[in-house]
Protein backbone atom coordinates (compact mmCIF):
# COMPACT_ATOMS: atom_id res chain seq x y z
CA UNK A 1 5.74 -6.34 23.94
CA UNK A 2 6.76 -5.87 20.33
CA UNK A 3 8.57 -8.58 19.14
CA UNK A 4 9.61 -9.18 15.89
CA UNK A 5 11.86 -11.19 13.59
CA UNK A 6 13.57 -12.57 10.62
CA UNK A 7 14.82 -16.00 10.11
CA UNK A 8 17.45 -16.78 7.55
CA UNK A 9 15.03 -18.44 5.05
CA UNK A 10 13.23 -14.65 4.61
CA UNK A 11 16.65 -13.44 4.80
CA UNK A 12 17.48 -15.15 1.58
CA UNK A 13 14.56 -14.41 -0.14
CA UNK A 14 16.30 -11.15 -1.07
CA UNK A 15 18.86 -12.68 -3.09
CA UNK A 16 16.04 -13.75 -5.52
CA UNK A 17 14.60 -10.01 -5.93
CA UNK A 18 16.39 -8.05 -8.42
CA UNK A 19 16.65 -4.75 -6.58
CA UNK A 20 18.94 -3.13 -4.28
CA UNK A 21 18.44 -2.14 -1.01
CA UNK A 22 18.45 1.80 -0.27
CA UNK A 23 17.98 3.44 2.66
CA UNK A 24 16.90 6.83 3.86
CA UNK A 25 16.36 8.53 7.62
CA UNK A 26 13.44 10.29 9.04
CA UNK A 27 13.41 11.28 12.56
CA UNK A 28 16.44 8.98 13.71
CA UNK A 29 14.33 5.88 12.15
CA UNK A 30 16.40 3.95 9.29
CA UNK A 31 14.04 3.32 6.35
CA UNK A 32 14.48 0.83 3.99
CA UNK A 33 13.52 0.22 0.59
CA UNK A 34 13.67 -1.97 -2.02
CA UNK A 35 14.81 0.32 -5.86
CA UNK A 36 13.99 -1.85 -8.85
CA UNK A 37 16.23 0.78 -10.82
CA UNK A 38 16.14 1.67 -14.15
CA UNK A 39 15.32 4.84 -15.99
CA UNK A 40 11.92 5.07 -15.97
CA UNK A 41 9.49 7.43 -14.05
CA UNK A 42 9.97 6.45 -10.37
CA UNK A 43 7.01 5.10 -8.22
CA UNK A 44 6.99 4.65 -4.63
CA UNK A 45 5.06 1.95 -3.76
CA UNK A 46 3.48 2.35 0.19
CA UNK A 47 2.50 -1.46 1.31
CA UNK A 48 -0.52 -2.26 3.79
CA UNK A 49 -0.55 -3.02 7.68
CA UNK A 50 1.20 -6.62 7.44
CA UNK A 51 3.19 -5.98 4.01
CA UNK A 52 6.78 -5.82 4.04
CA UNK A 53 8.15 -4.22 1.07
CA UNK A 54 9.35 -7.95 -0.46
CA UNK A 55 5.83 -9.37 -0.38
CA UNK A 56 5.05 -6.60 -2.96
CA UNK A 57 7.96 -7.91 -5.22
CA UNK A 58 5.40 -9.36 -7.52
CA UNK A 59 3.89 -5.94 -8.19
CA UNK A 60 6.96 -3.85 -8.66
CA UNK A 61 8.49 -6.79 -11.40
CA UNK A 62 4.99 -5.96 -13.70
CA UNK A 63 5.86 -2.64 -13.25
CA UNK A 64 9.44 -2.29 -14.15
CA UNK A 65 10.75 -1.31 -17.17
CA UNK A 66 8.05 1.88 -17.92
CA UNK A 67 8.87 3.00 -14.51
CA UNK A 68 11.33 2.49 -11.34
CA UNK A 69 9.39 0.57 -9.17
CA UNK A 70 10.70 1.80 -5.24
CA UNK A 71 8.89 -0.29 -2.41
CA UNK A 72 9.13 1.27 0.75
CA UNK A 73 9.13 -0.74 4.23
CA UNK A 74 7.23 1.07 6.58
CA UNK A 75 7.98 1.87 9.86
CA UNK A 76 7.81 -1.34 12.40
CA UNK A 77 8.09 -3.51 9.41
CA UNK A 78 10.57 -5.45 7.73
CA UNK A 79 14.08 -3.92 7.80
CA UNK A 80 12.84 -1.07 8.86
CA UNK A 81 13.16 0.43 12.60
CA UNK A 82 10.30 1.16 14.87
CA UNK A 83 9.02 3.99 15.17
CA UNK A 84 7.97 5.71 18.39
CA UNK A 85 4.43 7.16 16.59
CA UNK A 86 2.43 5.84 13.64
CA UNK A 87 -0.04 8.16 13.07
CA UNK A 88 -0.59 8.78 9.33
CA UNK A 89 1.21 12.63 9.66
CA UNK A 90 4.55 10.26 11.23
CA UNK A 91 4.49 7.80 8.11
CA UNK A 92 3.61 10.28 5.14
CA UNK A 93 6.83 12.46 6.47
CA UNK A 94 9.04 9.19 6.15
CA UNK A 95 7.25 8.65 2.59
CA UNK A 96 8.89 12.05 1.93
CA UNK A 97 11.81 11.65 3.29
CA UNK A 98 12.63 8.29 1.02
CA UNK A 99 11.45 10.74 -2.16
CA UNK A 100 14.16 13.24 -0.86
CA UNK A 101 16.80 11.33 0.10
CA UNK A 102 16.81 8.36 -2.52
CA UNK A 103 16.42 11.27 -5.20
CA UNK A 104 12.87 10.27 -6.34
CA UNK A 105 11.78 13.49 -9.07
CA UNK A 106 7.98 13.92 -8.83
CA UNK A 107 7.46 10.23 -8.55
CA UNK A 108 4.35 8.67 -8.50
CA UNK A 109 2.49 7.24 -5.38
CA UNK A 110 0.88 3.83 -5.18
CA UNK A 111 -0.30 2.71 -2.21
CA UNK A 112 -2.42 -0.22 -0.76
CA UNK A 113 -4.73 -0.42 1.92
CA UNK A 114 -2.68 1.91 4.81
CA UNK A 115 -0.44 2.62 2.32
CA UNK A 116 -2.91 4.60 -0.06
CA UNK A 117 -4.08 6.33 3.38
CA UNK A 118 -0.46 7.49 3.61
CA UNK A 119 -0.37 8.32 0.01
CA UNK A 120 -3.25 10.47 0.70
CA UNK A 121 -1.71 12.43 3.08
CA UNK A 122 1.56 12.82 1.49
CA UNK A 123 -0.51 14.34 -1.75
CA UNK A 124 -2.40 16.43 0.54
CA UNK A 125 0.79 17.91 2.18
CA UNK A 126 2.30 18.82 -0.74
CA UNK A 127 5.77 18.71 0.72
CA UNK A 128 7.30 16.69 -2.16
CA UNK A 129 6.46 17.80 -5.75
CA UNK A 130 4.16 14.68 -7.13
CA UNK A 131 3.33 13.10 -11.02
CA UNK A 132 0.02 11.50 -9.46
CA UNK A 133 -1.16 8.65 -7.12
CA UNK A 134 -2.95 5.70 -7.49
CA UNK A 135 -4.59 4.82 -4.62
CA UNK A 136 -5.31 1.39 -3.72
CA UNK A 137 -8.63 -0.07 -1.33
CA UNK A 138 -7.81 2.76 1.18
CA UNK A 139 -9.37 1.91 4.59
CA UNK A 140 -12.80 3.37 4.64
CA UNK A 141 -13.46 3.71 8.15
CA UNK A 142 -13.23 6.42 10.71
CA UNK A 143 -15.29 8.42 13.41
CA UNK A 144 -18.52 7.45 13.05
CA UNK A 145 -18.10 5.31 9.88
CA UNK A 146 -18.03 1.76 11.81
CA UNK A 147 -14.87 -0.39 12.29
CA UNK A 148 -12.76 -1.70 10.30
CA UNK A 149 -13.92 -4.60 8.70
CA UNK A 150 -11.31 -7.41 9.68
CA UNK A 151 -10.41 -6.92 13.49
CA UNK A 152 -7.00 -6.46 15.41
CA UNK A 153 -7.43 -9.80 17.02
CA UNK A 154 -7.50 -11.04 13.64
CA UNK A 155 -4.47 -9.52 12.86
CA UNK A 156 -2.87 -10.52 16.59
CA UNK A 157 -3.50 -14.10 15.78
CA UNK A 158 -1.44 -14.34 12.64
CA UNK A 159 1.32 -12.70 14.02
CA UNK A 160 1.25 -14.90 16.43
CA UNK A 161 0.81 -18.06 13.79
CA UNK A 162 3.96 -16.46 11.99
CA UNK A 163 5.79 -15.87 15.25
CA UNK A 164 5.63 -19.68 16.23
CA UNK A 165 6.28 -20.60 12.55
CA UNK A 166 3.77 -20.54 9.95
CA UNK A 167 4.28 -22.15 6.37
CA UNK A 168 2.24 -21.26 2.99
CA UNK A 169 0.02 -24.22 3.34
CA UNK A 170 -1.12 -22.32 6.58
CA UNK A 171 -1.56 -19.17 5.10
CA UNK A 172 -3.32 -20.92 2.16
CA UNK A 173 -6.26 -21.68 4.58
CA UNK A 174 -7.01 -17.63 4.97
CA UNK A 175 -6.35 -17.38 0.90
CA UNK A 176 -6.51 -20.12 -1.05
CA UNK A 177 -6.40 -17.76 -3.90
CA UNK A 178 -2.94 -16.02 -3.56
CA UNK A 179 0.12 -17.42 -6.10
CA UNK A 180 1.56 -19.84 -4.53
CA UNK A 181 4.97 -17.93 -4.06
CA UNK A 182 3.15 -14.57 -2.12
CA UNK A 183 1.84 -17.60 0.66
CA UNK A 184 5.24 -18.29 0.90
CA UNK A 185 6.42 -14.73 1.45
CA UNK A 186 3.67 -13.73 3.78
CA UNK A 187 4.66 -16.96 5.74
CA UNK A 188 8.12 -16.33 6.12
CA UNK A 189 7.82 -12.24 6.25
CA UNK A 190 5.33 -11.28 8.80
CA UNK A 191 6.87 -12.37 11.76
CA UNK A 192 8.77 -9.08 10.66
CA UNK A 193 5.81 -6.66 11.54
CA UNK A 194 5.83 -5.01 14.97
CA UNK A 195 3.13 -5.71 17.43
CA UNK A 196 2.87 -1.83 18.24
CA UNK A 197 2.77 -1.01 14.64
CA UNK A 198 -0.13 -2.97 13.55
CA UNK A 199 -1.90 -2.07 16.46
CA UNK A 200 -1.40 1.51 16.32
CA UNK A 201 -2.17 1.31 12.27
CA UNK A 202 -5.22 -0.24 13.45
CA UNK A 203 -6.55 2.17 15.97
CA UNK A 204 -5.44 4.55 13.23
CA UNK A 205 -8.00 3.53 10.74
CA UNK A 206 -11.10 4.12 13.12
CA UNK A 207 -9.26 7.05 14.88
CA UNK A 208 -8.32 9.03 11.76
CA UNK A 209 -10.93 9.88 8.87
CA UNK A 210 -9.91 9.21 5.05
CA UNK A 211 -12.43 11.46 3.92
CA UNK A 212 -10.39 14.17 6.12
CA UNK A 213 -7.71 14.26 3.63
CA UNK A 214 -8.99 12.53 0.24
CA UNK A 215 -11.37 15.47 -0.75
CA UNK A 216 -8.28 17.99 -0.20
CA UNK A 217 -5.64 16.11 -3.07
CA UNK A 218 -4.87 18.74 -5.38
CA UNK A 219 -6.26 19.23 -8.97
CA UNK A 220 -2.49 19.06 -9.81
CA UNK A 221 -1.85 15.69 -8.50
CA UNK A 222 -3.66 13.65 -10.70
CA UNK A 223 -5.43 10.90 -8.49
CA UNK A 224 -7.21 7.30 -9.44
CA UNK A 225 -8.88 4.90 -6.74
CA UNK A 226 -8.15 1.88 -7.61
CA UNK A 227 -10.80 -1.26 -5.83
CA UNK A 228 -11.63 -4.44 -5.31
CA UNK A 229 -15.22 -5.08 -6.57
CA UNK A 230 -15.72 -7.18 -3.98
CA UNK A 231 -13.70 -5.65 -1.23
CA UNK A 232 -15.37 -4.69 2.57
CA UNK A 233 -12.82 -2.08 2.99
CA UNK A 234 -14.06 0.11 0.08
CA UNK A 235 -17.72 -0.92 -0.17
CA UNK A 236 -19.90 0.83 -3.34
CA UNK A 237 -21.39 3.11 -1.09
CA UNK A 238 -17.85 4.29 -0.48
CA UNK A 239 -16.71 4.48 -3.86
CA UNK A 240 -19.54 6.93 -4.47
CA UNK A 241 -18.48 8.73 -1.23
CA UNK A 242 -15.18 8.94 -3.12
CA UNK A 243 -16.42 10.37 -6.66
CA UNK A 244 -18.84 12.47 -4.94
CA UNK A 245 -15.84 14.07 -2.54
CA UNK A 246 -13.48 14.26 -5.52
CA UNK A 247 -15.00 14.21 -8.41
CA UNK A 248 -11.58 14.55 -10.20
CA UNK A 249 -10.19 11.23 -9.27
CA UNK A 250 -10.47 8.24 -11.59
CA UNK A 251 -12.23 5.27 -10.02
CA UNK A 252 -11.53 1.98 -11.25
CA UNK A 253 -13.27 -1.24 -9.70
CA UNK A 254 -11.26 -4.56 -10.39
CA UNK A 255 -13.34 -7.75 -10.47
CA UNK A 256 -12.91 -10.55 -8.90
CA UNK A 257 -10.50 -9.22 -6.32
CA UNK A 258 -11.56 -8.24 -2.63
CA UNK A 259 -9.59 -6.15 -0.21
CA UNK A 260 -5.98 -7.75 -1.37
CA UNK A 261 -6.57 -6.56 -5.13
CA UNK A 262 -3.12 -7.56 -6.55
CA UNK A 263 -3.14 -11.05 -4.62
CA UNK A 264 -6.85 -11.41 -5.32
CA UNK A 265 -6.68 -11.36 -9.44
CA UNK A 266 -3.06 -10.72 -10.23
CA UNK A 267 -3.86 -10.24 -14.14
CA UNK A 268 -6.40 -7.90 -14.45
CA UNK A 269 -5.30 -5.59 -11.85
CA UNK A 270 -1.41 -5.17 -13.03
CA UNK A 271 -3.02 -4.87 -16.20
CA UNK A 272 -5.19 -1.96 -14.76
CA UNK A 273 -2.46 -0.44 -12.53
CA UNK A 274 -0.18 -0.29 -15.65
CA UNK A 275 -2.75 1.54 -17.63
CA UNK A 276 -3.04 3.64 -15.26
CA UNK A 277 0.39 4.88 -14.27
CA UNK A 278 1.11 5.11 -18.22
CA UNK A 279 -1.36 7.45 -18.53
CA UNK A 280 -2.72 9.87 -16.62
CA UNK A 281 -5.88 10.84 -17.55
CA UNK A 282 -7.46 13.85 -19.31
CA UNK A 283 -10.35 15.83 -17.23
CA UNK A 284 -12.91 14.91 -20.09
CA UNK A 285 -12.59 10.96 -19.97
CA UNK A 286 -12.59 11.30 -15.39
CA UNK A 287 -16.64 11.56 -15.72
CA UNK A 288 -17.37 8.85 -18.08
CA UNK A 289 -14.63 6.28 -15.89
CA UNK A 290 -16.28 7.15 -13.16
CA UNK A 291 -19.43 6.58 -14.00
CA UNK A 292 -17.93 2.85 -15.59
CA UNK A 293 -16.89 2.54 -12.13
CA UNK A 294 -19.87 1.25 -10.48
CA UNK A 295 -21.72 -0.87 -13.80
């Protein structure tokens, strides 16, 4: 079974967002996305396993106005359709397909969670040109790494909390951190994730190996890793995995925030995404941030 659905209440909540819906096809799928506009550099933002596009509204507002903030809803979420595959090759080749079709010129990538996994790949492919990613608590786990850390029944049950109609104060009991106003997204938006897409995704992130792709990103596509200080997902050992494999990339641990590093500490880590997609960074400071990484 894979339902999934919108009530009018999450409906409306686009009317609030100032962007337009855009839309792209890949493989007969209609993808939809959410374009901030403007005439900055454009930025695809790539959400996580249970993140429509809208519930990263709060992300693409701090960004606008340097760049064009463009969230993307992935396959078997939000507006957009199912898909009939969601293995990371399947959602990196709609990733390019938005870039293409929406006219996206070497945009940057920022993804979270299964997002930066797909941001990975896309880099790795090389099949759109790229200005850089930023890469955002990517999902650790893999072959003989150990699960990942929060389990598909977890996710099951709050699909099936939203399903039967969840509200923020509900959502407040797993994080009782988050802004008020992302609870209330999440509780009227995830009833618009597929069942077979989050657990597909899931399988996904003990079936397929990051560390497959990550050490393979181009010394042309400049890259930062971007996590949670106290996140499970990307534990220190695995942020040293990451210098270690690409000793390129910028690492940049946010504090205070676990695995949902914009909801976690809103402040500090727009403030550290926007420093980071401003500037890309010189090979001589990559050593000495990387080494700030884990103080």
């Amino acid at each position: 079974m894979n339902q999934r659905s919108l009530t009018q209440p999450a409906l409306a909540d686009l009317a609030d967002i100032p962007a337009r819906s855009r839309w792209a096809h890949h493989g007969g799928l209609r993808l939809h996305a959410l374009d901030y506009g403007g005439d900055g550099v454009p930025v695809l933002i790539l959400p996580g396993i249970t993140s429509p596009a809208v519930t990263m509204d709060f992300v693409a507002r701090a960004l606008t106005g340097p760049v064009r903030p463009v969230v993307l809803d992935v396959r078997g979420r939000g507006l957009s359709d199912d898909g009939d595959s969601y293995a990371l090759d399947d959602y990196a080749a709609d990733a390019e397909a938005v870039v293409e079709q929406l006219g996206l010129d070497h945009p940057l990538l920022l993804g979270h969670s299964m997002g930066a996994r797909i941001a990975t790949v896309v880099a790795v492919r090389a099949r759109v040109p790229l200005r850089g990613t930023v890469i955002v608590d990517p999902p650790m786990s893999g072959p003989g790494r150990g699960p990942y850390p929060t389990p598909l029944t977890a996710f099951a049950n709050q699909l099936q909390e939203a399903r039967r109609g969840t509200d923020a104060d509900e959502v407040a009991r797993s994080w009782p951190s988050w802004p008020r106003r992302e609870q209330e997204l999440r509780a009227r938006w995830l009833s618009s994730c597929g069942d077979v897409a989050i657990t597909a995704t899931h399988e996904g992130f003990e079936s397929e190996d990051f560390f497959d792709w990550w050490p393979r990103i181009g010394a042309n596509t400049p890259t930062t890793l971007m996590y949670g200080a106290d996140s499970p997902v990307v534990t220190a050992e695995g942020a040293a995995e990451a210098a270690s494999a690409l000793p390129a990339a910028r690492l940049i641990r946010v504090p205070d925030a676990g695995h949902m590093v914009f909801w976690d500490n809103p402040d500090t880590s727009l403030t550290l995404l926007r420093d980071a997609l401003a500037a890309p960074h010189p090979a001589e400071e990559r050593a000495s941030v990387g080494k700030l990484a884990y103080d």
